[in-house]
N, C-alpha and C. Protein backbone atom coordinates (compact mmCIF):
# COMPACT_ATOMS: atom_id res chain seq x y z
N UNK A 1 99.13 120.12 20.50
CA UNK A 1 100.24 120.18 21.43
C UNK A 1 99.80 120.92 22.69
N UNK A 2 100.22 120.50 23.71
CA UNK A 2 99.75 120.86 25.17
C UNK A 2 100.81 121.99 25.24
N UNK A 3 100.73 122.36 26.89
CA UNK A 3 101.94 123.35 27.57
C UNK A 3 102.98 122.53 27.59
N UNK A 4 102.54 121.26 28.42
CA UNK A 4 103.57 119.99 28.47
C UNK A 4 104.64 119.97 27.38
N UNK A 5 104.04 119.53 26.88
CA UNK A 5 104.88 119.03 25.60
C UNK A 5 105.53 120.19 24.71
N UNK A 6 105.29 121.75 24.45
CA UNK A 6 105.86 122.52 24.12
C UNK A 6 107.59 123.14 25.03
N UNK A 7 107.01 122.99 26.43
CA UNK A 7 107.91 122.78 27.33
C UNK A 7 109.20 121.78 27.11
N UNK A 8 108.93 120.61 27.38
CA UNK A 8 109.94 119.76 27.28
C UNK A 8 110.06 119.56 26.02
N UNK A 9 109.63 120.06 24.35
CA UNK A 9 109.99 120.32 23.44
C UNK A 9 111.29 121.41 23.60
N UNK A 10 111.08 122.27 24.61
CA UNK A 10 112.26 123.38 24.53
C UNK A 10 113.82 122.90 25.36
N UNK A 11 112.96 122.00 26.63
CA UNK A 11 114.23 121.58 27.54
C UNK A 11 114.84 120.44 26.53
N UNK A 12 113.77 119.19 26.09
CA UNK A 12 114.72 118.50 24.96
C UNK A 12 115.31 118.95 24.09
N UNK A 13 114.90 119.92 23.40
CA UNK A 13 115.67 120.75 22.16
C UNK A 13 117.32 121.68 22.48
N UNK A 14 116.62 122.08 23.67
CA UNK A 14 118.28 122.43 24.37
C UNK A 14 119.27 121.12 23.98
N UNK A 15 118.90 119.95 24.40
CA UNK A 15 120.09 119.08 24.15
C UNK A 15 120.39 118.66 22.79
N UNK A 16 118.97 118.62 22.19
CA UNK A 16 118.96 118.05 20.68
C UNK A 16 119.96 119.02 20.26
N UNK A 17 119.74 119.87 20.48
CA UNK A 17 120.99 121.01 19.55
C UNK A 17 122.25 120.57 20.09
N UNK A 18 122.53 120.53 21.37
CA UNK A 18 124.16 120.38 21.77
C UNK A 18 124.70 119.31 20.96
N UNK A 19 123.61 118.21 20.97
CA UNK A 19 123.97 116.67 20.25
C UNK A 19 124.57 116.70 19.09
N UNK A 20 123.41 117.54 18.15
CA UNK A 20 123.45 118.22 16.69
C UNK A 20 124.76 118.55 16.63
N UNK A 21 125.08 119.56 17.45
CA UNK A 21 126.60 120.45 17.13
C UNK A 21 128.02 119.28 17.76
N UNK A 22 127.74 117.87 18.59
CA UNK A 22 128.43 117.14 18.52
C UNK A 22 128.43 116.22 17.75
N UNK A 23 127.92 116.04 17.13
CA UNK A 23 127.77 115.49 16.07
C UNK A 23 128.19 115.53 14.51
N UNK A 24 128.25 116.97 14.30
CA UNK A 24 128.94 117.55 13.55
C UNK A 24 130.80 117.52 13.52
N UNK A 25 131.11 117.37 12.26
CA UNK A 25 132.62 117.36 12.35
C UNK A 25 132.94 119.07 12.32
N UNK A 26 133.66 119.20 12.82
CA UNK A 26 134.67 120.14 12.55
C UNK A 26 134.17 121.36 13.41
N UNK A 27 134.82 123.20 13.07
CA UNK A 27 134.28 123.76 14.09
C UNK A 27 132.79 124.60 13.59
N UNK A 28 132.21 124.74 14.32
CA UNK A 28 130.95 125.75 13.44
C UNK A 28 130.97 126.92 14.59
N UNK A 29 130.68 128.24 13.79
CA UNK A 29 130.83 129.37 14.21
C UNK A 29 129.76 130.09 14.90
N UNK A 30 129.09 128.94 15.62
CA UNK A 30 127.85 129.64 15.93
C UNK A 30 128.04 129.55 17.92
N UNK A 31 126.82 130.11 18.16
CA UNK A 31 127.31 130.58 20.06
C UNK A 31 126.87 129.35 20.72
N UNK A 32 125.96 129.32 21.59
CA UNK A 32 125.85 128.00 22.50
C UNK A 32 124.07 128.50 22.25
N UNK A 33 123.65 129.91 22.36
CA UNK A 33 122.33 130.58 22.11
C UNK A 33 121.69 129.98 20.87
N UNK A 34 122.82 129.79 19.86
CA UNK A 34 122.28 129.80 18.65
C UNK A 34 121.92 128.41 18.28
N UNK A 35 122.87 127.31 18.82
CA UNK A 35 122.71 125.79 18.83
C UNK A 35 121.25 125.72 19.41
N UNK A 36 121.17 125.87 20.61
CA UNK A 36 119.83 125.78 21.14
C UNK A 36 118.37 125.81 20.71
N UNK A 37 118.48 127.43 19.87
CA UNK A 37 117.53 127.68 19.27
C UNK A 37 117.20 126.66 17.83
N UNK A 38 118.49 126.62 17.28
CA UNK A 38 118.20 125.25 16.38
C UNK A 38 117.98 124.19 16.89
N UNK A 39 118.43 123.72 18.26
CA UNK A 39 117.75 122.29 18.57
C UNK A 39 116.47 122.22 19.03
N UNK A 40 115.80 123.42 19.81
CA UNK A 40 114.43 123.54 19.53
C UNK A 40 113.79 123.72 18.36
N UNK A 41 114.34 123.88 17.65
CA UNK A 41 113.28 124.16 16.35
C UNK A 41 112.79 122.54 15.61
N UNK A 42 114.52 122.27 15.60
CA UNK A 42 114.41 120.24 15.49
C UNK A 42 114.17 119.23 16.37
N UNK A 43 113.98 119.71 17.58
CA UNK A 43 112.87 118.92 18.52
C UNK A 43 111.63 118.88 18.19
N UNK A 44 111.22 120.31 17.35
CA UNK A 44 109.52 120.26 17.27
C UNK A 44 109.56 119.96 15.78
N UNK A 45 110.30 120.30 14.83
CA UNK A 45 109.92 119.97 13.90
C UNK A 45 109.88 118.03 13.46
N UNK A 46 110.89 117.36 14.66
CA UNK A 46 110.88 116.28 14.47
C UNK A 46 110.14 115.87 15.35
N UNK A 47 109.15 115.85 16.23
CA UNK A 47 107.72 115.40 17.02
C UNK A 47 106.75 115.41 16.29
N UNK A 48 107.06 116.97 15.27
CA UNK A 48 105.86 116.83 13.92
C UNK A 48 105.44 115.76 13.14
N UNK A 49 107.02 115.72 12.67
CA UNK A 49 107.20 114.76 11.83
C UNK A 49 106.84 113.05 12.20
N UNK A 50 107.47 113.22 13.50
CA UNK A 50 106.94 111.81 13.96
C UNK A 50 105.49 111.10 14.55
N UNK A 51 105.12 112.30 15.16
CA UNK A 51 103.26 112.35 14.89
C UNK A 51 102.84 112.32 13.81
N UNK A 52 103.04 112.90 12.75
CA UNK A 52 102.57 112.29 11.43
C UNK A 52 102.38 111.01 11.23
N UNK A 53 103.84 110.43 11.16
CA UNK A 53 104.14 109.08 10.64
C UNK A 53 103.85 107.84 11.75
N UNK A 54 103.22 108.74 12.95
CA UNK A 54 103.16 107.84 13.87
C UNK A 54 103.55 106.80 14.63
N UNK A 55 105.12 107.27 14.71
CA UNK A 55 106.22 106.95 15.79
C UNK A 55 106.14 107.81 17.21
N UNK A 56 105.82 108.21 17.35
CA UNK A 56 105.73 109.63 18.46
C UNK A 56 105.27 108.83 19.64
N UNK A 57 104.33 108.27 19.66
CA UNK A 57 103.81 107.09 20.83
C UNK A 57 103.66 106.06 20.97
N UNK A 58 105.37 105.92 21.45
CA UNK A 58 105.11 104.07 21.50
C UNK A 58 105.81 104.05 22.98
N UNK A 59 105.73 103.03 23.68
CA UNK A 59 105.93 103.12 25.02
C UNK A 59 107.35 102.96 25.02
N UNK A 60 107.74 103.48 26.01
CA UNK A 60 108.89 103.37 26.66
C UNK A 60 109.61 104.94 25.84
N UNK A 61 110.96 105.32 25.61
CA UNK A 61 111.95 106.28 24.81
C UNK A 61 111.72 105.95 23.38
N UNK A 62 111.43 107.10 22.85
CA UNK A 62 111.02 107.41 21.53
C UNK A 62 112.11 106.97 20.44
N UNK A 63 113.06 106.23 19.98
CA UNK A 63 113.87 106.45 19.86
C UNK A 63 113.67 106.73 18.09
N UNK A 64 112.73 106.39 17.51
CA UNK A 64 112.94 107.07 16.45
C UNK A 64 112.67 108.34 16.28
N UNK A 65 111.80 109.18 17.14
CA UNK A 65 111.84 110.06 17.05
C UNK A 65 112.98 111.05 17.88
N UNK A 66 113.87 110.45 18.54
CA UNK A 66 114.73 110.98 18.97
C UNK A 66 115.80 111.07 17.98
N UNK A 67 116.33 110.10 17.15
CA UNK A 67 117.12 110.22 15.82
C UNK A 67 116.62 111.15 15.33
N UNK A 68 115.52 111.27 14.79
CA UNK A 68 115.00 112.37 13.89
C UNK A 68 115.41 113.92 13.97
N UNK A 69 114.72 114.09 15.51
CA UNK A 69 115.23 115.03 16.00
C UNK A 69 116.96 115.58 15.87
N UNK A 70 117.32 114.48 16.35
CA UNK A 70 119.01 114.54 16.02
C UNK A 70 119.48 115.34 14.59
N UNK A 71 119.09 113.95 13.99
CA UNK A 71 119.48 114.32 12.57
C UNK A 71 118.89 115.96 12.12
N UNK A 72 117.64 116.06 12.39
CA UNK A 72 117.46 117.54 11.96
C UNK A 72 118.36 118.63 12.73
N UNK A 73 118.71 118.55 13.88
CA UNK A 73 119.39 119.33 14.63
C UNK A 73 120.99 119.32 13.72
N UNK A 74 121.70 118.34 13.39
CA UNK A 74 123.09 118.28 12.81
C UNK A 74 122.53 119.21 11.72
N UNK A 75 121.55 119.17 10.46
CA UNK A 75 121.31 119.12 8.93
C UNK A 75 120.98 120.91 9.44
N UNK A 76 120.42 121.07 10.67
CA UNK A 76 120.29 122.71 10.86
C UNK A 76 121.26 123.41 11.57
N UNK A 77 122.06 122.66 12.51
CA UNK A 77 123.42 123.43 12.83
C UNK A 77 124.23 123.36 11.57
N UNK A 78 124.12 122.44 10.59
CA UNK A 78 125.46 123.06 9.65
C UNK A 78 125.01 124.57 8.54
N UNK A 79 123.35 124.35 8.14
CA UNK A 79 123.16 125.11 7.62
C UNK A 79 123.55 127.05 8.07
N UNK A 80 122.60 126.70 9.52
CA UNK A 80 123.20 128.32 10.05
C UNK A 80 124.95 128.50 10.01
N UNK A 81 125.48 127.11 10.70
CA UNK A 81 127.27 127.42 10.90
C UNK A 81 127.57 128.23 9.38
N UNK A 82 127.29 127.35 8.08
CA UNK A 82 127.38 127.52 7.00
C UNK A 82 127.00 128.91 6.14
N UNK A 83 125.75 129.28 7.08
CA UNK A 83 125.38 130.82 6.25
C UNK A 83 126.47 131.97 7.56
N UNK A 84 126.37 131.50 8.66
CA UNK A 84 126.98 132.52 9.64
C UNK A 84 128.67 132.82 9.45
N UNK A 85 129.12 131.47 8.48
CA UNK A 85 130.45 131.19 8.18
C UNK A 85 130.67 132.25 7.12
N UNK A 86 129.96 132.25 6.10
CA UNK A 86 129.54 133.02 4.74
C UNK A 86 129.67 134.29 4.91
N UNK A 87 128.86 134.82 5.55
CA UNK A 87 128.25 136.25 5.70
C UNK A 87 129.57 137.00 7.20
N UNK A 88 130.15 136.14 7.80
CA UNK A 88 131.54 136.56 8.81
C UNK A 88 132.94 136.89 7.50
N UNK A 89 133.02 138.06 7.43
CA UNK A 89 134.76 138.41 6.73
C UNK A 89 135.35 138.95 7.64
């Protein structure tokens, strides 16, 4: 992974998370800081994933690896909403 691509791993992941948390039904208790940081984490963990499997470079918008991303971003905003929901009395 370059500078490049760690970079716009973070500016895409900003959105991957917002997506994630629209995506999600209902309300989750987490900040706008905290979405983020989960949608970066599922931006990179889903570039991983898709460099693996070798979807990651195909011309034009990634789009399976943009689902991916997605989907990990929803499956990790509910988990934190879910433990931050837990551990709030």
């Amino acid at each position: 992974m370059t500078i490049e691509s760690i970079i716009g791993a973070i500016i895409i992941g900003a959105i991957i998370g917002t997506l994630g948390r629209l995506f999600l039904p209902g309300r989750q208790p987490i900040g706008l800081i905290l979405t983020i940081v989960v949608g970066i984490v599922a931006a990179l963990i889903g570039t991983f994933i898709a460099q693996h499997l070798g979807v990651a470079t195909t011309p034009g918008i990634d789009w399976i690896e943009l689902i991916m991303q997605v989907v990990l971003a929803v499956v990790g905003v509910g988990l934190v909403a879910a433990i931050r929901g837990r551990t709030r009395v």
